[in-house]
PDB file of N, CA and C in Angstrom:
ATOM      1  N   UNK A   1       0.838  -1.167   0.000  1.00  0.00           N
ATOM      2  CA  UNK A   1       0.000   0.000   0.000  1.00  0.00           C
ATOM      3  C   UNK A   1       0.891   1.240   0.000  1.00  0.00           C
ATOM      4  N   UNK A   2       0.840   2.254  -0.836  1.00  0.00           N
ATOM      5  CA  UNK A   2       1.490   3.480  -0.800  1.00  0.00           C
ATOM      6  C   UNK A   2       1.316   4.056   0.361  1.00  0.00           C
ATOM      7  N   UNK A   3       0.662   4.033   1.150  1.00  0.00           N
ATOM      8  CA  UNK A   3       0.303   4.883   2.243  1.00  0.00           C
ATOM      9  C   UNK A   3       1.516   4.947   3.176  1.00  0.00           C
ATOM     10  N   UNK A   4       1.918   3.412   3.579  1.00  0.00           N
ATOM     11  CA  UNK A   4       2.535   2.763   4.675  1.00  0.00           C
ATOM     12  C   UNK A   4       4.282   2.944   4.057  1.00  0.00           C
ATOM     13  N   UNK A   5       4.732   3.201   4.978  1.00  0.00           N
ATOM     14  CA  UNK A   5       6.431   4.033   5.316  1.00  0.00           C
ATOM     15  C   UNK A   5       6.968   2.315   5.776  1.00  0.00           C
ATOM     16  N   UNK A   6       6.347   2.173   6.799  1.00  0.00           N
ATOM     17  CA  UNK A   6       7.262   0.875   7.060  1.00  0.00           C
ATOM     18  C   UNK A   6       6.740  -0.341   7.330  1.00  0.00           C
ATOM     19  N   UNK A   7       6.510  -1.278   6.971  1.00  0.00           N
ATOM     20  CA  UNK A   7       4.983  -2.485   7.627  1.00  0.00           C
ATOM     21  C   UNK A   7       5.507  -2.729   8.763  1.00  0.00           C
ATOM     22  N   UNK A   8       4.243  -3.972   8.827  1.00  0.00           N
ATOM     23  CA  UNK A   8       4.393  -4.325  10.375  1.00  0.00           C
ATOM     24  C   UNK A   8       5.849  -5.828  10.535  1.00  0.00           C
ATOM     25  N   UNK A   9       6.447  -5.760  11.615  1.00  0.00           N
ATOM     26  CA  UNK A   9       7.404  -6.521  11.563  1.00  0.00           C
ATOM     27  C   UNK A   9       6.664  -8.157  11.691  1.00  0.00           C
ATOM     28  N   UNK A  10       7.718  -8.759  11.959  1.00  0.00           N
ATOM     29  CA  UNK A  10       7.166 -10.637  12.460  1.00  0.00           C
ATOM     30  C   UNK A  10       6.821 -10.485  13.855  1.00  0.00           C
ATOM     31  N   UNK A  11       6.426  -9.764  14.489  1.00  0.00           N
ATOM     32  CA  UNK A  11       5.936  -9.907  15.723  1.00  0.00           C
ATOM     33  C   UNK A  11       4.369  -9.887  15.687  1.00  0.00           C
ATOM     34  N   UNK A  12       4.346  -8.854  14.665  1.00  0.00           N
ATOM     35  CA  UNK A  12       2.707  -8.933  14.217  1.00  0.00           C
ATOM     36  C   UNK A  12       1.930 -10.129  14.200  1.00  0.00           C
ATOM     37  N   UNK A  13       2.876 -10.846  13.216  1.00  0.00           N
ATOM     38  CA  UNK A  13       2.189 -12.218  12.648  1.00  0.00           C
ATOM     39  C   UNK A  13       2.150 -13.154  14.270  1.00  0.00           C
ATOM     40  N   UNK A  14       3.122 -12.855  14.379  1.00  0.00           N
ATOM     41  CA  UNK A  14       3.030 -13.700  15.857  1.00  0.00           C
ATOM     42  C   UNK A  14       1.659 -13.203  16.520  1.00  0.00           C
ATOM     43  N   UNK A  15       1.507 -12.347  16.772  1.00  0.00           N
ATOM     44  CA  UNK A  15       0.647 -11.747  17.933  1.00  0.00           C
ATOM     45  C   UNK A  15      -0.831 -11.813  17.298  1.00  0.00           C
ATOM     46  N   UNK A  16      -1.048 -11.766  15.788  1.00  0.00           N
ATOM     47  CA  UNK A  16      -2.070 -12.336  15.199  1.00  0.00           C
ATOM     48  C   UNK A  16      -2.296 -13.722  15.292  1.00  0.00           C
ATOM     49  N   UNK A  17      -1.247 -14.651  15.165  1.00  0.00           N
ATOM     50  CA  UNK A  17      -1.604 -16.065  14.987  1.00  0.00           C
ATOM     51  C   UNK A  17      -2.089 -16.168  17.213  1.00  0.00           C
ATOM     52  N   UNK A  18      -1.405 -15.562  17.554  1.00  0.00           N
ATOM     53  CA  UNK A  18      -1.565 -15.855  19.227  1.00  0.00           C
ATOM     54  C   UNK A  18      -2.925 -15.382  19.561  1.00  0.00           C
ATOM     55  N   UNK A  19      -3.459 -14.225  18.824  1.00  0.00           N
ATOM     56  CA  UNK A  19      -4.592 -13.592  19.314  1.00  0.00           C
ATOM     57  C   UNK A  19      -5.415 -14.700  18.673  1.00  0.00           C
ATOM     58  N   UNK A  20      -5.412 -15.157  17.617  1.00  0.00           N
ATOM     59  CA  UNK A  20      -6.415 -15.462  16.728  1.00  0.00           C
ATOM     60  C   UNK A  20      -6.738 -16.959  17.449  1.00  0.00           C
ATOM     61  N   UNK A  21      -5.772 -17.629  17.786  1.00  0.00           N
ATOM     62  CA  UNK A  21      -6.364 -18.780  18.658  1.00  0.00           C
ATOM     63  C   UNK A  21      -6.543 -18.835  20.019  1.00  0.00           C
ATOM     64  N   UNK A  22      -6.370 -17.904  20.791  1.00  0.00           N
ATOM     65  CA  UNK A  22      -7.087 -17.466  22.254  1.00  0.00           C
ATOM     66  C   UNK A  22      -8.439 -17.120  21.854  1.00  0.00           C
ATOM     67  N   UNK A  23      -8.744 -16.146  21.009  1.00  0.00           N
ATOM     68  CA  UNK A  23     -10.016 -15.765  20.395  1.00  0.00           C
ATOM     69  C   UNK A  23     -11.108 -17.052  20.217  1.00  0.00           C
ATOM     70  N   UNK A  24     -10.582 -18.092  19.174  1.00  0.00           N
ATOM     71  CA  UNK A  24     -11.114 -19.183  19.097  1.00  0.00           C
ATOM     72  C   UNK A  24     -11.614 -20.355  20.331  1.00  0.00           C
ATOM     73  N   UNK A  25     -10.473 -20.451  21.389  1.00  0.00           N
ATOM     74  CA  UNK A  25     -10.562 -21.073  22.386  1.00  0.00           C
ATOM     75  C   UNK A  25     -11.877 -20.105  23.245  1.00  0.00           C
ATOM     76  N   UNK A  26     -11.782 -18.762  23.458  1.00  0.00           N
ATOM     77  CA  UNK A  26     -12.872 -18.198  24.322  1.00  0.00           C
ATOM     78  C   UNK A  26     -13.689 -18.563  23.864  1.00  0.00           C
ATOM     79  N   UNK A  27     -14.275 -18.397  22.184  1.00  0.00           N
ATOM     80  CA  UNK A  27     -15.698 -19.123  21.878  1.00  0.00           C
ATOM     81  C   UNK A  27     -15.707 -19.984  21.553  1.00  0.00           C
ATOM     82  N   UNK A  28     -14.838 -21.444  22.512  1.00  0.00           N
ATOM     83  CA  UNK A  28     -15.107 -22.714  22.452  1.00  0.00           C
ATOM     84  C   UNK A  28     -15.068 -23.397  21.280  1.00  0.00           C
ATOM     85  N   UNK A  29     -14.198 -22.977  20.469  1.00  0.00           N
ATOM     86  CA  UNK A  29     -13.203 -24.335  19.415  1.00  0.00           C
ATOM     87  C   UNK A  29     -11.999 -24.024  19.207  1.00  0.00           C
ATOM     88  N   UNK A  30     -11.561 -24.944  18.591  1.00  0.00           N
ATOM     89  CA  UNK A  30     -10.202 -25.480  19.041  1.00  0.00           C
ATOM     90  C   UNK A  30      -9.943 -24.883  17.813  1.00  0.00           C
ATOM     91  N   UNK A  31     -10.456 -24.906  16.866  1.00  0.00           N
ATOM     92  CA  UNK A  31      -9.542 -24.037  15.738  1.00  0.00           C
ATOM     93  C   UNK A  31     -10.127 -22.884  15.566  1.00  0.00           C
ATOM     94  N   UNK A  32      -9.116 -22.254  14.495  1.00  0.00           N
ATOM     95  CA  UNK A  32      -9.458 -20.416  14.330  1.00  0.00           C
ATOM     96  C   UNK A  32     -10.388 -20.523  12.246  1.00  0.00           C
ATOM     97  N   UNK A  33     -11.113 -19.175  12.337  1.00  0.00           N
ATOM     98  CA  UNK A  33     -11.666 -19.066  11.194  1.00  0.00           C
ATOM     99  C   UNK A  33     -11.290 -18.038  10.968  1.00  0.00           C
ATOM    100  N   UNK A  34     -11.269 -17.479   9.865  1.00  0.00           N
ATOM    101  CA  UNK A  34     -11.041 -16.295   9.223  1.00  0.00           C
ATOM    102  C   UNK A  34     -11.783 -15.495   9.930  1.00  0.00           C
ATOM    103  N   UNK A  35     -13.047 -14.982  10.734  1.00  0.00           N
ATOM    104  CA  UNK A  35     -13.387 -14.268  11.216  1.00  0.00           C
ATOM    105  C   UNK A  35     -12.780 -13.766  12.085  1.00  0.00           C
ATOM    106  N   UNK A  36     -11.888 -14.609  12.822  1.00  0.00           N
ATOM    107  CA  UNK A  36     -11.307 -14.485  14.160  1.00  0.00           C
ATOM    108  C   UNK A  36      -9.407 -13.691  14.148  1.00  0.00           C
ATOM    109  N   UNK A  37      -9.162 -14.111  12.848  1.00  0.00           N
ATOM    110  CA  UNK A  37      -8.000 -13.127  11.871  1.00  0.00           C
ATOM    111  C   UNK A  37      -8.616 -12.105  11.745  1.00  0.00           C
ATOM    112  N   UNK A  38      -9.460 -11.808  11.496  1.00  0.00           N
ATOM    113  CA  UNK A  38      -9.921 -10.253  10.901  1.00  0.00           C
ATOM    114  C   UNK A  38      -9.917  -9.595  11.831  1.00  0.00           C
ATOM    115  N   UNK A  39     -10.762 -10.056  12.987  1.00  0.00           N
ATOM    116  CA  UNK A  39     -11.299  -9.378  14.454  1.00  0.00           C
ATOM    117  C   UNK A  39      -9.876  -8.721  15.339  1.00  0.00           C
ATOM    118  N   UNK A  40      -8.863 -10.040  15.420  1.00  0.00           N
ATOM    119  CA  UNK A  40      -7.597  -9.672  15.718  1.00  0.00           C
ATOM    120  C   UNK A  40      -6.664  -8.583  15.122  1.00  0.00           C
ATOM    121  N   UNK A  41      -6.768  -8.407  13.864  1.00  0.00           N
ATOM    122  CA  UNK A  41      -5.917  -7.883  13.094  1.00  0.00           C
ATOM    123  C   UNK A  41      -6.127  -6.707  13.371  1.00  0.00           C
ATOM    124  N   UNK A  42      -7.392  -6.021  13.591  1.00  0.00           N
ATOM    125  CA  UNK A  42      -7.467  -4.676  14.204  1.00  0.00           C
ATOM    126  C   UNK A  42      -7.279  -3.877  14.877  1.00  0.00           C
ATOM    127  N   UNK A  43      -7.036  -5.448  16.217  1.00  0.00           N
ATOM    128  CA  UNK A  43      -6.188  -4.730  17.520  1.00  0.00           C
ATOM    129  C   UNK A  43      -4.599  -5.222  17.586  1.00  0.00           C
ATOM    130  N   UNK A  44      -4.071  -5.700  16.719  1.00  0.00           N
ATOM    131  CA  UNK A  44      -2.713  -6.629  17.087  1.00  0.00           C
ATOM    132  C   UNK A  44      -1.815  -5.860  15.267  1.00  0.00           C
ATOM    133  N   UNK A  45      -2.252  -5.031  14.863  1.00  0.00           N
ATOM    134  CA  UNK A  45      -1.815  -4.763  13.132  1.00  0.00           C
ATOM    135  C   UNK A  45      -1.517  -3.328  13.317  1.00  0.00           C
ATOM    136  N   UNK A  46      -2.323  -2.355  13.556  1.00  0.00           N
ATOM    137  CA  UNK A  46      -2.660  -1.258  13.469  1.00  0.00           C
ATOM    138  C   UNK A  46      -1.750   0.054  14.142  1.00  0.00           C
ATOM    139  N   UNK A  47      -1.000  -0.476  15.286  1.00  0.00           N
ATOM    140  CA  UNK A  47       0.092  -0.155  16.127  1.00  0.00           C
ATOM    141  C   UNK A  47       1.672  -0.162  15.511  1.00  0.00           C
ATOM    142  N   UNK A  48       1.378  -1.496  14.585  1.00  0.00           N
ATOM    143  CA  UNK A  48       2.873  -1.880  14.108  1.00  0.00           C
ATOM    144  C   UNK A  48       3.299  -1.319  13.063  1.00  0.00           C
ATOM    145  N   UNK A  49       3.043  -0.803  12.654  1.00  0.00           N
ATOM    146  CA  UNK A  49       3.401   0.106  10.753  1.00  0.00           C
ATOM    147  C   UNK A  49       3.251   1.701  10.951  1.00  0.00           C
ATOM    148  N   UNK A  50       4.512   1.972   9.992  1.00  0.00           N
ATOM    149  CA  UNK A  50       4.442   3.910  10.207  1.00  0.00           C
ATOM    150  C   UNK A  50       3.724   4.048   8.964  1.00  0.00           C
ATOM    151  N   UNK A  51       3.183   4.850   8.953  1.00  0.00           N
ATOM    152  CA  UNK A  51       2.862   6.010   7.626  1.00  0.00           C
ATOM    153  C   UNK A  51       3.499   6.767   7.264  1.00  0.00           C
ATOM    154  N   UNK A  52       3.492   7.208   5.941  1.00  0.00           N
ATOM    155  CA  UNK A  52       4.176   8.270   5.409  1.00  0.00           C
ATOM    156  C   UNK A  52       3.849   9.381   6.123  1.00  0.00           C
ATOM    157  N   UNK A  53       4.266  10.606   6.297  1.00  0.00           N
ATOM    158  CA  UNK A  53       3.678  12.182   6.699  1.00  0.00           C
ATOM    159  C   UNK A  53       2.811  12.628   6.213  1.00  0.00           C
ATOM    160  N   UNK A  54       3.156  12.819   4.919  1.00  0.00           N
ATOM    161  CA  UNK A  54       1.871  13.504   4.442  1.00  0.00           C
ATOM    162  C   UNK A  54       0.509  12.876   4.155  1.00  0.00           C
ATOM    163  N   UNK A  55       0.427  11.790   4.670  1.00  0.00           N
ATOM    164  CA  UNK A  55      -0.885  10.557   4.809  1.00  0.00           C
ATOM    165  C   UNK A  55      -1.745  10.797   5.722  1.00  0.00           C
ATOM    166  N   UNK A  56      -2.907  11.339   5.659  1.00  0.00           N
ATOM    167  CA  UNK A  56      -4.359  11.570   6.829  1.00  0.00           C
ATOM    168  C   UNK A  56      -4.981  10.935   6.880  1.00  0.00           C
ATOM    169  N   UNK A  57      -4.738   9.633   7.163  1.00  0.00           N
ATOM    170  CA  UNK A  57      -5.466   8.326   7.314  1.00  0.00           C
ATOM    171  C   UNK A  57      -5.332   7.937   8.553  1.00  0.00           C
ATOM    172  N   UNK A  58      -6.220   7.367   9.694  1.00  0.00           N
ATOM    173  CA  UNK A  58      -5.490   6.277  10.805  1.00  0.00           C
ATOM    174  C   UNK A  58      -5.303   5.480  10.385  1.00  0.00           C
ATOM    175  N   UNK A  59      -4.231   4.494  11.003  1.00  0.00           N
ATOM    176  CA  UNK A  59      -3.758   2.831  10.446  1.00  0.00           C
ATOM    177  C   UNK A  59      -5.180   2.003  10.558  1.00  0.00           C
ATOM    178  N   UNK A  60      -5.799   2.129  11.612  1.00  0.00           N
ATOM    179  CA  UNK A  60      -6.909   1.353  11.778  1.00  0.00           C
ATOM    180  C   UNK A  60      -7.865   1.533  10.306  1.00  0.00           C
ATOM    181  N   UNK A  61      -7.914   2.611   9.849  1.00  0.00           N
ATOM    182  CA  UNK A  61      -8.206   2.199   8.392  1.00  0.00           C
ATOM    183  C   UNK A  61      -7.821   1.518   7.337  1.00  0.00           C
ATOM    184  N   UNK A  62      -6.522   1.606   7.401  1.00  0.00           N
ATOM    185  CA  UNK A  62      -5.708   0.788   6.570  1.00  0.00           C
ATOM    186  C   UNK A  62      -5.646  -0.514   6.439  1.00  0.00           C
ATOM    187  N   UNK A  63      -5.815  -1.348   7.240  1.00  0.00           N
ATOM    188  CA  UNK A  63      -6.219  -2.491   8.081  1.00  0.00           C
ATOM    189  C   UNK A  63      -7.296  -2.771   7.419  1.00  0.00           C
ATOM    190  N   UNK A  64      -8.115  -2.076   8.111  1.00  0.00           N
ATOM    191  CA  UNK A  64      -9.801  -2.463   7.267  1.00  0.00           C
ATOM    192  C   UNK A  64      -9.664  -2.719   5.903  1.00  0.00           C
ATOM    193  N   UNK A  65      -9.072  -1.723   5.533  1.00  0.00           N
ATOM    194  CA  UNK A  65      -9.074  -2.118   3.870  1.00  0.00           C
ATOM    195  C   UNK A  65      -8.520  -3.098   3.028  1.00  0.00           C
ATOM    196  N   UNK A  66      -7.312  -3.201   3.702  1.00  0.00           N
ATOM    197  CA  UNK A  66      -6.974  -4.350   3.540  1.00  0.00           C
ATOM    198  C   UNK A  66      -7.540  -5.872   3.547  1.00  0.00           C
ATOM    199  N   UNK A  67      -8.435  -5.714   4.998  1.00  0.00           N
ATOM    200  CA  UNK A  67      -8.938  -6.675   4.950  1.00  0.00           C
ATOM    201  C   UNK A  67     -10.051  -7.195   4.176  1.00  0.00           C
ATOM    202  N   UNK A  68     -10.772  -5.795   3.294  1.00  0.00           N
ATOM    203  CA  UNK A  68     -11.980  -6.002   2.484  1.00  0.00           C
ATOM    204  C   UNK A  68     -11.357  -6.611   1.188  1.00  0.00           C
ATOM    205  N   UNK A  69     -10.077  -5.920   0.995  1.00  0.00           N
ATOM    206  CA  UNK A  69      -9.260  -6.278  -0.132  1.00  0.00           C
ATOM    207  C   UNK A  69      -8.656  -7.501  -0.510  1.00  0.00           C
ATOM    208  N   UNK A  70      -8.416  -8.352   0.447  1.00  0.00           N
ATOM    209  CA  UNK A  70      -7.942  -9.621   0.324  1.00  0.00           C
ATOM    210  C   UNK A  70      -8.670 -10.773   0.326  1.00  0.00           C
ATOM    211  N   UNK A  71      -8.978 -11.613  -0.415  1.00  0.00           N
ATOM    212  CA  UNK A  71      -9.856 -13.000  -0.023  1.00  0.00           C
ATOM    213  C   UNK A  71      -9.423 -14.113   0.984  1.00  0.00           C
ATOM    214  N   UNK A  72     -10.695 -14.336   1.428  1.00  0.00           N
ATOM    215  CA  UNK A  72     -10.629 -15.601   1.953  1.00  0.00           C
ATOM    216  C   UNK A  72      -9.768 -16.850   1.372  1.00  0.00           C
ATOM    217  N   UNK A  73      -9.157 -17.521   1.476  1.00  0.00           N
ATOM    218  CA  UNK A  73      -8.681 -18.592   1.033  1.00  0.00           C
ATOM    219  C   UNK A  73      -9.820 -19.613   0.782  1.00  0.00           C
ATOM    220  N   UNK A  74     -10.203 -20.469  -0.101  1.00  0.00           N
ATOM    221  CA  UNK A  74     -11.058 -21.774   0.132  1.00  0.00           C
ATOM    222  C   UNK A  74     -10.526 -22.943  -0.570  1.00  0.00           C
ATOM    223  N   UNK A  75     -10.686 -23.641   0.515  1.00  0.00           N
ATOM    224  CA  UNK A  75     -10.015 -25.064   0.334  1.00  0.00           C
ATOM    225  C   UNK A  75     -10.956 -25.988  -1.023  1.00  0.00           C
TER     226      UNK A  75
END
């Protein structure tokens, strides 16, 4: 995305894959769905990446869009 100066590092992914299956375990299954990536990614993504300066966006938008932007995987 042009917006973004620097992404988010591998801690992200960590802290997404960690959120995303605590998430799953609170509402009682053992595995994670794509819903539960998305939900995470908002609070565990959004912190980790700079923006350019002259960009008037919050990250928390950026995020979103991303996430409308990308597909689901299906098996």
């Amino acid at each position: 995305m042009k917006e973004i100066r620097i992404g988010p590092g591998p801690r992200a992914s960590i802290w997404l894959y960690k959120g995303s299956r605590a998430l799953a375990f609170i509402e009682g299954r053992g595995y994670v769905i794509p819903d539960d990536v998305k939900k995470i990614a908002l609070l565990a993504i959004p912190h980790r990446f700079k923006l350019k300066p002259e960009v008037d966006i919050e990250p928390i938008e950026i995020v979103r869009k991303a996430l409308e932007e990308v597909e689901v995987p299906k098996l």
